[in-house]
C-alpha atoms as a PDB file:
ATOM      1  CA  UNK A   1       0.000   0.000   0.000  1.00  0.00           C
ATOM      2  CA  UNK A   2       1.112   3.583  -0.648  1.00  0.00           C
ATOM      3  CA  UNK A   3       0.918   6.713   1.570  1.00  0.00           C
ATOM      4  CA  UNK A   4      -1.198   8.066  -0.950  1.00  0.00           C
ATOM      5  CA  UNK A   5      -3.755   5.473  -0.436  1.00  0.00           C
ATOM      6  CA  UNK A   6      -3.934   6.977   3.369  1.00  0.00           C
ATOM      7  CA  UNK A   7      -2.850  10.311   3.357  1.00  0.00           C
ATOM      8  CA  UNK A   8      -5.382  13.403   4.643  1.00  0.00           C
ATOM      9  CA  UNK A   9      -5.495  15.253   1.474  1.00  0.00           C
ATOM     10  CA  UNK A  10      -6.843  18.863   2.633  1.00  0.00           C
ATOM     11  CA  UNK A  11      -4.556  19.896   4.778  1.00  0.00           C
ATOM     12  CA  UNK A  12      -4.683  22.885   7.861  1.00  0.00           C
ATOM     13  CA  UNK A  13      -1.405  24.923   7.172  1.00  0.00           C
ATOM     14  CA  UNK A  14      -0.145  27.831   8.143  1.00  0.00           C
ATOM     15  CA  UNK A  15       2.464  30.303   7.814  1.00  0.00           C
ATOM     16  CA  UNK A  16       5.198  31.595   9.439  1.00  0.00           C
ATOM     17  CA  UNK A  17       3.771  34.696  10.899  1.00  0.00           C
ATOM     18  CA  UNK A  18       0.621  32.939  12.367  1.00  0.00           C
ATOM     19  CA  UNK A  19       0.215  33.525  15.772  1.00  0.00           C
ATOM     20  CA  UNK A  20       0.690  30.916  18.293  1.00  0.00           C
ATOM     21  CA  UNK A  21      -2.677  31.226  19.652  1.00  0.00           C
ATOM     22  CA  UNK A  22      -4.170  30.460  16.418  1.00  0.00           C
ATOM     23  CA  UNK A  23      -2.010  27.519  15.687  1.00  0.00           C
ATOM     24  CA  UNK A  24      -3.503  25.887  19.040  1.00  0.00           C
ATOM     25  CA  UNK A  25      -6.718  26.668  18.253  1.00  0.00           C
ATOM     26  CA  UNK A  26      -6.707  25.210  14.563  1.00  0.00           C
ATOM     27  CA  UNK A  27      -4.945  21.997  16.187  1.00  0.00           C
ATOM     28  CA  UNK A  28      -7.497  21.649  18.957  1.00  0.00           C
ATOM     29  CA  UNK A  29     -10.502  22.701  17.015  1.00  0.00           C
ATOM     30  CA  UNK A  30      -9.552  19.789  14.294  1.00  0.00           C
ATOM     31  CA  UNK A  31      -8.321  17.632  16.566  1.00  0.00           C
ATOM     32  CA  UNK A  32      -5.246  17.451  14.257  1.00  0.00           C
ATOM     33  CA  UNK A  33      -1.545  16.577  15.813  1.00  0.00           C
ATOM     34  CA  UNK A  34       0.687  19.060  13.458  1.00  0.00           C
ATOM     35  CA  UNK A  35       0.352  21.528  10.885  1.00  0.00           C
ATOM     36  CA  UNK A  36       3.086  22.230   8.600  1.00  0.00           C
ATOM     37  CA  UNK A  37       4.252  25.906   8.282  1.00  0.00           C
ATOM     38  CA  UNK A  38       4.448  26.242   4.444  1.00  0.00           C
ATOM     39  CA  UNK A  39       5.928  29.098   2.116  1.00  0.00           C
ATOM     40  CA  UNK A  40       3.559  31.202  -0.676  1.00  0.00           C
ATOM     41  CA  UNK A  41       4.364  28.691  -2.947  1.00  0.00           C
ATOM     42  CA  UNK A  42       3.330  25.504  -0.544  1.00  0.00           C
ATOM     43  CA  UNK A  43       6.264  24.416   0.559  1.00  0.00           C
ATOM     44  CA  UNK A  44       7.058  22.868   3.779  1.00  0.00           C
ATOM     45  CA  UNK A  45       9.346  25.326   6.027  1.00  0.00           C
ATOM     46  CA  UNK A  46       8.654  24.018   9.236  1.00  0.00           C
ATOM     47  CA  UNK A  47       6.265  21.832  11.231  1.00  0.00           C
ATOM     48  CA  UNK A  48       4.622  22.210  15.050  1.00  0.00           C
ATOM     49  CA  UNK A  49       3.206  19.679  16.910  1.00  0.00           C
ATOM     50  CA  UNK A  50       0.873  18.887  20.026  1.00  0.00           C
ATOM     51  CA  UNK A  51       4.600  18.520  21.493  1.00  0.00           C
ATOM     52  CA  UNK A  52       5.606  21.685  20.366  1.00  0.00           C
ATOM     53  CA  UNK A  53       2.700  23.074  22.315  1.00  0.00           C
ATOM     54  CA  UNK A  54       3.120  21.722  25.272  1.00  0.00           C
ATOM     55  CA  UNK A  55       6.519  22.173  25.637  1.00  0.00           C
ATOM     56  CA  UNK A  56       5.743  25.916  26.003  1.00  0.00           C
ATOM     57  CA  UNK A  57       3.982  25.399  29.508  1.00  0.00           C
ATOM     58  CA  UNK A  58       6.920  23.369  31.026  1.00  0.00           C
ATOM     59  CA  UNK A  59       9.963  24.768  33.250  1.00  0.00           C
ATOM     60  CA  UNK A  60      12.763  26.611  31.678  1.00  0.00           C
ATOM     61  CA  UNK A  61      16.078  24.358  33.046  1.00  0.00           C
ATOM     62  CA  UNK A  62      19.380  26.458  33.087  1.00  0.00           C
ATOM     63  CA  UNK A  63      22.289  25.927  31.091  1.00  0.00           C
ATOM     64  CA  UNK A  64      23.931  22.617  33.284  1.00  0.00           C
ATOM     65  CA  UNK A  65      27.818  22.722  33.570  1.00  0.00           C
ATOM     66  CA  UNK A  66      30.302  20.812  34.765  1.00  0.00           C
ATOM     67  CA  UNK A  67      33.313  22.434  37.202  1.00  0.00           C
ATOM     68  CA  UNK A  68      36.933  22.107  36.513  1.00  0.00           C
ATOM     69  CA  UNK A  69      38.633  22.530  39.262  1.00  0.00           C
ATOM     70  CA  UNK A  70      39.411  26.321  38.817  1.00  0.00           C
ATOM     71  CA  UNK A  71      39.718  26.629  34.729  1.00  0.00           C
ATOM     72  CA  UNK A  72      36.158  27.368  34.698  1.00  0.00           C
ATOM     73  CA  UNK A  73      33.138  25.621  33.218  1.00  0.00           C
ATOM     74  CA  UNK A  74      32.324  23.068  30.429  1.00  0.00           C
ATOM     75  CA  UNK A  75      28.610  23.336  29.255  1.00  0.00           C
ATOM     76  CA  UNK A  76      26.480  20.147  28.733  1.00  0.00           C
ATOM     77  CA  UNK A  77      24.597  21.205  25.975  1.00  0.00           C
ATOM     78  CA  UNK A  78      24.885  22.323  23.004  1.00  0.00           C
ATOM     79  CA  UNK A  79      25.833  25.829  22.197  1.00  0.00           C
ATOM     80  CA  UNK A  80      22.201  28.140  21.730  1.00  0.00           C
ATOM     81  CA  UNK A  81      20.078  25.132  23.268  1.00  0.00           C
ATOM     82  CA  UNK A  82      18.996  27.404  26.082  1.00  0.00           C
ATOM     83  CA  UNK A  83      18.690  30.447  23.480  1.00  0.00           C
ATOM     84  CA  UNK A  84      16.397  28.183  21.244  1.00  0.00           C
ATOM     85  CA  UNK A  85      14.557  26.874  24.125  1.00  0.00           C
ATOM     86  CA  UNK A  86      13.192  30.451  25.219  1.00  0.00           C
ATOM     87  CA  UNK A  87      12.781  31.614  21.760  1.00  0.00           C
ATOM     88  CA  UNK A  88      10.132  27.775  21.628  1.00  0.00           C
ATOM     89  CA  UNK A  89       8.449  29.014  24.994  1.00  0.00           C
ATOM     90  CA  UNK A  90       8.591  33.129  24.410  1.00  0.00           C
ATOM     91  CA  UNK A  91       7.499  32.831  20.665  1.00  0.00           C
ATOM     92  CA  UNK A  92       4.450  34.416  19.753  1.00  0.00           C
ATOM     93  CA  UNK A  93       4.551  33.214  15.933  1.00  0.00           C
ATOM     94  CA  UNK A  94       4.551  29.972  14.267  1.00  0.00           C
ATOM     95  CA  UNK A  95       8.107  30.687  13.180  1.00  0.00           C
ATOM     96  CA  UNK A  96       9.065  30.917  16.730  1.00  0.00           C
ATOM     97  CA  UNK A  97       7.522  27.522  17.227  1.00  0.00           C
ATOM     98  CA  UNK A  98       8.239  25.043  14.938  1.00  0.00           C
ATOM     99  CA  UNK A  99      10.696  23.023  14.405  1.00  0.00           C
ATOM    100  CA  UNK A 100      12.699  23.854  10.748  1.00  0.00           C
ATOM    101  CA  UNK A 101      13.822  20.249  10.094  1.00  0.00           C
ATOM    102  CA  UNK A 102      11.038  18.544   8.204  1.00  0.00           C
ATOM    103  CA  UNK A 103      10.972  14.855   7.382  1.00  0.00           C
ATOM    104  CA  UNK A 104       8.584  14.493   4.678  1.00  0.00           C
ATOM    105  CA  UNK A 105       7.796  11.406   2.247  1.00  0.00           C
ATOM    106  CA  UNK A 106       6.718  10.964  -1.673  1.00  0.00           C
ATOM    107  CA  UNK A 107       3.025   9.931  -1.672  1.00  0.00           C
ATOM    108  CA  UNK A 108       4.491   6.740  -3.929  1.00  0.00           C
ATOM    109  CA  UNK A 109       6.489   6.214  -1.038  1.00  0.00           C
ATOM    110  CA  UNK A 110       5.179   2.334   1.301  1.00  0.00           C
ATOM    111  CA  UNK A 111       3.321   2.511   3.978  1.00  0.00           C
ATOM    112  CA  UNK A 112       5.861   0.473   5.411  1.00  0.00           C
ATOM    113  CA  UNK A 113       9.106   3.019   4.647  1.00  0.00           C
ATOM    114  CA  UNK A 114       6.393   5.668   6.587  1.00  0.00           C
ATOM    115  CA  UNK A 115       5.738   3.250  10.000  1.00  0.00           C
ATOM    116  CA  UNK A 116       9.892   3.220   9.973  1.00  0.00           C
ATOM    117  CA  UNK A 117       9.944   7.005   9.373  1.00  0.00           C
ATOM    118  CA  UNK A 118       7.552   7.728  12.292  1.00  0.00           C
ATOM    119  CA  UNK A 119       9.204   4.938  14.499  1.00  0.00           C
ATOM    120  CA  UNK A 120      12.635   4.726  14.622  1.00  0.00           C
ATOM    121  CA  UNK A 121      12.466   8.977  14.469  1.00  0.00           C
ATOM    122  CA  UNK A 122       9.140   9.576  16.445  1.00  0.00           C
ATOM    123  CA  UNK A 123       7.697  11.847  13.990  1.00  0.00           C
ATOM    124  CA  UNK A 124       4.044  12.370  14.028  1.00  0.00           C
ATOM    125  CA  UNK A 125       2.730  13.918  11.536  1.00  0.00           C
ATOM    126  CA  UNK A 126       4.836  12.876   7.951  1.00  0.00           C
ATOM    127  CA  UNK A 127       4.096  16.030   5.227  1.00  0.00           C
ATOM    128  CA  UNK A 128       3.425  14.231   2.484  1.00  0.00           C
ATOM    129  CA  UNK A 129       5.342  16.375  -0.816  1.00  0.00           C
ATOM    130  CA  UNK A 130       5.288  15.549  -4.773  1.00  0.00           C
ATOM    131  CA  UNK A 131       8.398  15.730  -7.155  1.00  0.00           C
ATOM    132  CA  UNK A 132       8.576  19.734  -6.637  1.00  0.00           C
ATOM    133  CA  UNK A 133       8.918  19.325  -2.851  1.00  0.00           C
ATOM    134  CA  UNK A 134       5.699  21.381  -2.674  1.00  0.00           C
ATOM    135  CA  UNK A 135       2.746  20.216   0.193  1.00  0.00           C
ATOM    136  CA  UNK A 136       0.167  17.634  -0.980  1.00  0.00           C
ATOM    137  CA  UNK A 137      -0.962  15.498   2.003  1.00  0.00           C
ATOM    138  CA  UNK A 138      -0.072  14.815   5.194  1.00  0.00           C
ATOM    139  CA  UNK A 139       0.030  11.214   7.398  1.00  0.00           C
ATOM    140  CA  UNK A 140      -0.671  11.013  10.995  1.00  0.00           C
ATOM    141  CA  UNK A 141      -0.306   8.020  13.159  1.00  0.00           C
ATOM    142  CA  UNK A 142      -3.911   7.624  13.658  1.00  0.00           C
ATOM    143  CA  UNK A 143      -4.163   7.227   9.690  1.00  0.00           C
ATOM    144  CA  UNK A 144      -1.775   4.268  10.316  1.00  0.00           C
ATOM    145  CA  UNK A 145      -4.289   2.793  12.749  1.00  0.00           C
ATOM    146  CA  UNK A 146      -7.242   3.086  10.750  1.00  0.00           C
ATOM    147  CA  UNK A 147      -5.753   1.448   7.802  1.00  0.00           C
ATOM    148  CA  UNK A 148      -5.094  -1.548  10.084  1.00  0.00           C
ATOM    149  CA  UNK A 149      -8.560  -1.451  11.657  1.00  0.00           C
ATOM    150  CA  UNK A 150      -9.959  -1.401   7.942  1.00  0.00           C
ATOM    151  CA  UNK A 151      -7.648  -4.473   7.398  1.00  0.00           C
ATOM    152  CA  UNK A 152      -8.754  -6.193  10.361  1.00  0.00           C
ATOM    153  CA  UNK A 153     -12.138  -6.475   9.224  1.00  0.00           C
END
């Protein structure tokens, strides 16, 4: 089976200058786990998620170090992962929000090469993109489930 075969065809975007508010609204009022954050010209630039969302509401953790004796510190983290995490939780615009690396797949693409996608990487929802890279669909886990529920029958 292809991801064609299951993917939402009409799908919510939004663009980079959409407000935060209104991206949780248009996820909770469809009941929809992501948008993607597309260009003028429909393509994918960025995606947010439920996670996204919530991560806003959680505690901002400081920077952790470690001590060298007296030669100072050695941070933990990357360098700008406490920058980016205020800019996720501060943000008032989808650009703020989402996160810029998009995995998408071809809608000739298996349904099996998109259950490894969304597995072994824990993306939920897959953007699904034609030959010009440009939005066409999009595949959620839940479509995943119905099509086994429909093959279960």
């Amino acid at each position: 089976m292809k991801v064609s075969e299951i993917m939402t065809k009409e799908v919510m975007t939004v663009k980079r200058n959409t407000s935060v508010n209104e991206v949780a609204k248009l996820m909770g009022g469809h009941d929809i786990s992501g948008v993607p954050v597309v260009d003028d010209d429909n393509h994918v630039i960025g995606i947010i998620t439920e996670l996204d969302l919530i991560v806003r509401n959680t505690r901002l953790d400081l920077p952790r170090f470690i001590e060298v004796l007296d030669w100072g510190r050695i941070p933990l983290e990357r360098p700008g992962h406490a920058r980016e995490r205020l800019r996720h939780m501060l943000g008032t615009e989808a650009a703020d929000l989402m996160t810029e690396k998009v995995e998408t797949i071809g809608p000739d693409a298996s349904v099996e090469d998109l259950a490894e996608l969304m597995v072994k990487h824990r993306f939920n929802p897959v953007p699904v993109v034609d030959e010009n890279e440009k939005l066409i669909g999009i595949v959620s886990r839940a479509d995943l489930v119905d099509m086994m529920a429909e093959q279960l029958e």
